[in-house]
N, C-alpha and C. Protein backbone atom coordinates (compact mmCIF):
# COMPACT_ATOMS: atom_id res chain seq x y z
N UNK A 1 -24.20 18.93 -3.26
CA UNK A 1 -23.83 18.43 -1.93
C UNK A 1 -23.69 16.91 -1.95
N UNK A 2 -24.62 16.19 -2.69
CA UNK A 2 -25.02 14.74 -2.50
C UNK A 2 -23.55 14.43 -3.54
N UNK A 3 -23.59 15.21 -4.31
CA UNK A 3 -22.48 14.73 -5.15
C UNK A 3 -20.90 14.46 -4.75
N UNK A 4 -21.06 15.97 -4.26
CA UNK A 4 -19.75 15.61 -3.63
C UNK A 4 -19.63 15.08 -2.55
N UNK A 5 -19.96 14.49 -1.66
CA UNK A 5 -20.13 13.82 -0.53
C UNK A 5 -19.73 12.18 -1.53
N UNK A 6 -20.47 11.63 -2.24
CA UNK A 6 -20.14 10.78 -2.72
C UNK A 6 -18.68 10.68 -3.39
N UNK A 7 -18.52 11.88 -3.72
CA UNK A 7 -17.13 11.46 -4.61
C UNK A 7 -16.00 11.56 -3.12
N UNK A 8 -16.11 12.34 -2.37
CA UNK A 8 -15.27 12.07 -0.59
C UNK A 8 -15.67 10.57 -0.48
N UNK A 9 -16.75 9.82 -0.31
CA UNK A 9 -16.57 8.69 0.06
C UNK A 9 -15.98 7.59 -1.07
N UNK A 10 -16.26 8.17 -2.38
CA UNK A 10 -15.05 6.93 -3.53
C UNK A 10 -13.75 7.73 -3.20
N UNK A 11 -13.70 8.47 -2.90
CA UNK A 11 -11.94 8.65 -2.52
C UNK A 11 -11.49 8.04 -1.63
N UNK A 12 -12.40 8.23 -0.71
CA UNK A 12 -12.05 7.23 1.10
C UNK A 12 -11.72 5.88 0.46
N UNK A 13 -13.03 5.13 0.35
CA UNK A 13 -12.69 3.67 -0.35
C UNK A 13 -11.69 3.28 -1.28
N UNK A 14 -11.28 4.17 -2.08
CA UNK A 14 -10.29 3.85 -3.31
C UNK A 14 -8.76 3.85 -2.10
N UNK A 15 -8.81 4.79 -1.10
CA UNK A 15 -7.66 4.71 -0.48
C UNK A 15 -7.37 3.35 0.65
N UNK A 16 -8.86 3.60 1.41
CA UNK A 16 -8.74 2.13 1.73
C UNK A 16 -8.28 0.85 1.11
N UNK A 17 -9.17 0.54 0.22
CA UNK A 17 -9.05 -0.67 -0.37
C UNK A 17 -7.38 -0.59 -1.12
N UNK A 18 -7.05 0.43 -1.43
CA UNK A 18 -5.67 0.56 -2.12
C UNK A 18 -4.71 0.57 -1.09
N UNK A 19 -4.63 0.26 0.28
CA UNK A 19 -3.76 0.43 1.11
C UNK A 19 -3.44 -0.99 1.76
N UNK A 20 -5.37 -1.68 1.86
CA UNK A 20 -5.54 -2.95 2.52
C UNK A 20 -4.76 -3.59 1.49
N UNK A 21 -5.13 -3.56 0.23
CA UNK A 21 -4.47 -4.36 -0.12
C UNK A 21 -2.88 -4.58 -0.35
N UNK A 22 -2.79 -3.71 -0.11
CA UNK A 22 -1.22 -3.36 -0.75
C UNK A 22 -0.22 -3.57 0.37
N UNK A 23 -0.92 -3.33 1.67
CA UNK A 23 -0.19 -3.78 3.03
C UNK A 23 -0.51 -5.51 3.24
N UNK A 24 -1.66 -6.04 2.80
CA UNK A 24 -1.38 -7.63 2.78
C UNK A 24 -0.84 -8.08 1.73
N UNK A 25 -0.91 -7.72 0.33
CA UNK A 25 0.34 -8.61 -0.16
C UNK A 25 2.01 -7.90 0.29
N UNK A 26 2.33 -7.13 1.10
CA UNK A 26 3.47 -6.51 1.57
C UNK A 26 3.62 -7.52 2.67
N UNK A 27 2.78 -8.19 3.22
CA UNK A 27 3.06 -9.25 4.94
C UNK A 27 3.02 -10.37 4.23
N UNK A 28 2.09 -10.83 3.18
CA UNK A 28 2.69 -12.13 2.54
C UNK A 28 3.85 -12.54 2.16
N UNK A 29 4.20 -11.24 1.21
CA UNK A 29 5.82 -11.51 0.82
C UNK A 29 6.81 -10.99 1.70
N UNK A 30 6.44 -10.82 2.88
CA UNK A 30 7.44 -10.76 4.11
C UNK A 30 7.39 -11.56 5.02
N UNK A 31 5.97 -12.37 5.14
CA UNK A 31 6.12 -13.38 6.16
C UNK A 31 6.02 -14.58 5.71
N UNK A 32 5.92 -15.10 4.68
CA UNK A 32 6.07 -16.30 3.60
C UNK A 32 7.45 -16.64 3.91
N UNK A 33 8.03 -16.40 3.62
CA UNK A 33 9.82 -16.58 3.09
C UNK A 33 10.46 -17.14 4.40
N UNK A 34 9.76 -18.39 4.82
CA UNK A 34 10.43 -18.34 6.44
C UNK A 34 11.86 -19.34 6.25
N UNK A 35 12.07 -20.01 5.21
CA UNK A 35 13.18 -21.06 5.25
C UNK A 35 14.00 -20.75 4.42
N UNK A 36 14.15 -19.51 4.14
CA UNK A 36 14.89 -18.51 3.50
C UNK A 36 16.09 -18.55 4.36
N UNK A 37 18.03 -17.73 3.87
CA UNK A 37 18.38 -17.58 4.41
C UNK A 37 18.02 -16.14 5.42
N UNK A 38 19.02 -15.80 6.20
CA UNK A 38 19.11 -14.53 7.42
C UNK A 38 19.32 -13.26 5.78
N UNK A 39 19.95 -13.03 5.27
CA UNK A 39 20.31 -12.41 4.50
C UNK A 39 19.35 -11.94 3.89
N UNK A 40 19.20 -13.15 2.79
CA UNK A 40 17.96 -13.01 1.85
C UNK A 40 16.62 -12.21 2.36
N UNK A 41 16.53 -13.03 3.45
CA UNK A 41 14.93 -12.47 4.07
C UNK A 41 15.14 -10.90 4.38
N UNK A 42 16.15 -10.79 4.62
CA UNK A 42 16.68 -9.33 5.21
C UNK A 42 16.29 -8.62 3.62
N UNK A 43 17.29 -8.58 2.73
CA UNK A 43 17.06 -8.08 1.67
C UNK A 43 15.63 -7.93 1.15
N UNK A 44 14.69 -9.05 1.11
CA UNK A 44 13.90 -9.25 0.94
C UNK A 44 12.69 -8.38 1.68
N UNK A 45 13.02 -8.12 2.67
CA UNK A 45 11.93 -7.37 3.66
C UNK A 45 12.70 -5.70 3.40
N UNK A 46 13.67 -5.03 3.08
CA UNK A 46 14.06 -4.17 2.30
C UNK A 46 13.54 -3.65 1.18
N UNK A 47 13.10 -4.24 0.70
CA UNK A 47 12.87 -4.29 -1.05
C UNK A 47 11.18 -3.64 -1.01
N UNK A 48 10.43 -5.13 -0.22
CA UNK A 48 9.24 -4.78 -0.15
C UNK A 48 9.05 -3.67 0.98
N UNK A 49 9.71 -3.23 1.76
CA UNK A 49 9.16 -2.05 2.12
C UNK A 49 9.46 -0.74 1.49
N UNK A 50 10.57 -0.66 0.42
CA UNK A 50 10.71 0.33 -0.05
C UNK A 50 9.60 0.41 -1.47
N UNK A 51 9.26 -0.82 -1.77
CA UNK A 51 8.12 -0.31 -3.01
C UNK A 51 7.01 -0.05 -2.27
N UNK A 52 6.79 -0.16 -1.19
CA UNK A 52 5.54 -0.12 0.39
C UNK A 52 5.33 1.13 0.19
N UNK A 53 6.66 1.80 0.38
CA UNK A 53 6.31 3.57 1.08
C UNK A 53 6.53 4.19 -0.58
N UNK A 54 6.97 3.74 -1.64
CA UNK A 54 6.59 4.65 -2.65
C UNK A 54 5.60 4.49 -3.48
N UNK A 55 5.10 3.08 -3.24
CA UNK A 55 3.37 3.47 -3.82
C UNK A 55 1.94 4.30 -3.07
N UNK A 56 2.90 4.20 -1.66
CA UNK A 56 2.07 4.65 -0.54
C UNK A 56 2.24 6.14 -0.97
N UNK A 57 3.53 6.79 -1.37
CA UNK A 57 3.95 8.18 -1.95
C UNK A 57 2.94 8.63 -2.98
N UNK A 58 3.11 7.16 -3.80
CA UNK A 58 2.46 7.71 -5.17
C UNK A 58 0.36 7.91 -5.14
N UNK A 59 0.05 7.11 -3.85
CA UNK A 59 -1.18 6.78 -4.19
C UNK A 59 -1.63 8.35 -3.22
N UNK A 60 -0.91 9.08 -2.72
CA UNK A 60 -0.64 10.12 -1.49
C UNK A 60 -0.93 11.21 -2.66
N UNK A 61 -0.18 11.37 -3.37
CA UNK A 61 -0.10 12.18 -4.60
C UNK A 61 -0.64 12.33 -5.49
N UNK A 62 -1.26 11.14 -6.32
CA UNK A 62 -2.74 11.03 -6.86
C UNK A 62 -4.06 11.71 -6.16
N UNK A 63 -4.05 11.27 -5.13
CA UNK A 63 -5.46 11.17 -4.34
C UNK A 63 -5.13 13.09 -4.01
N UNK A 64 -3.96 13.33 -4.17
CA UNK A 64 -3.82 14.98 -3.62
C UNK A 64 -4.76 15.60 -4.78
N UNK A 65 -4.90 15.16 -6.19
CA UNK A 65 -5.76 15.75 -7.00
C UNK A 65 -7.48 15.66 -6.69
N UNK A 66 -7.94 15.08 -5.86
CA UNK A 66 -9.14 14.85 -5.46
C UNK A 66 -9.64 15.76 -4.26
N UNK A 67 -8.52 16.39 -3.87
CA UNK A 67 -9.16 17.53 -2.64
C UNK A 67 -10.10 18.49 -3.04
């Protein structure tokens, strides 16, 4: 019981901490870039949200082995 209860809460945390972080360096390199052109920043905020939602995929899919 004690065991697995612990390994639910390193899963919780591993997802947390793997999300916090991964959503603040995602607003750094989207809200940094302010003297950028209209374009660029555009592209730029593209880019990082598409590696956003497929590590978010991938870390979704990993963590599916821990149920």
């Amino acid at each position: 019981m004690s065991l697995a209860k612990n390994a639910k809460n390193a899963k919780n945390y591993f997802i947390k901490s793997f999300f916090s972080l991964r959503s603040l360096r995602a607003l750094r390199d989207i809200l940094l870039p302010i003297f950028i052109s209209r374009k660029e920043r555009k592209e730029l905020f593209y880019k990082k949200l598409f590696f956003f939602a497929l590590s978010a995929y991938f870390a979704r899919h990993f963590t599916a082995y821990f149920r």
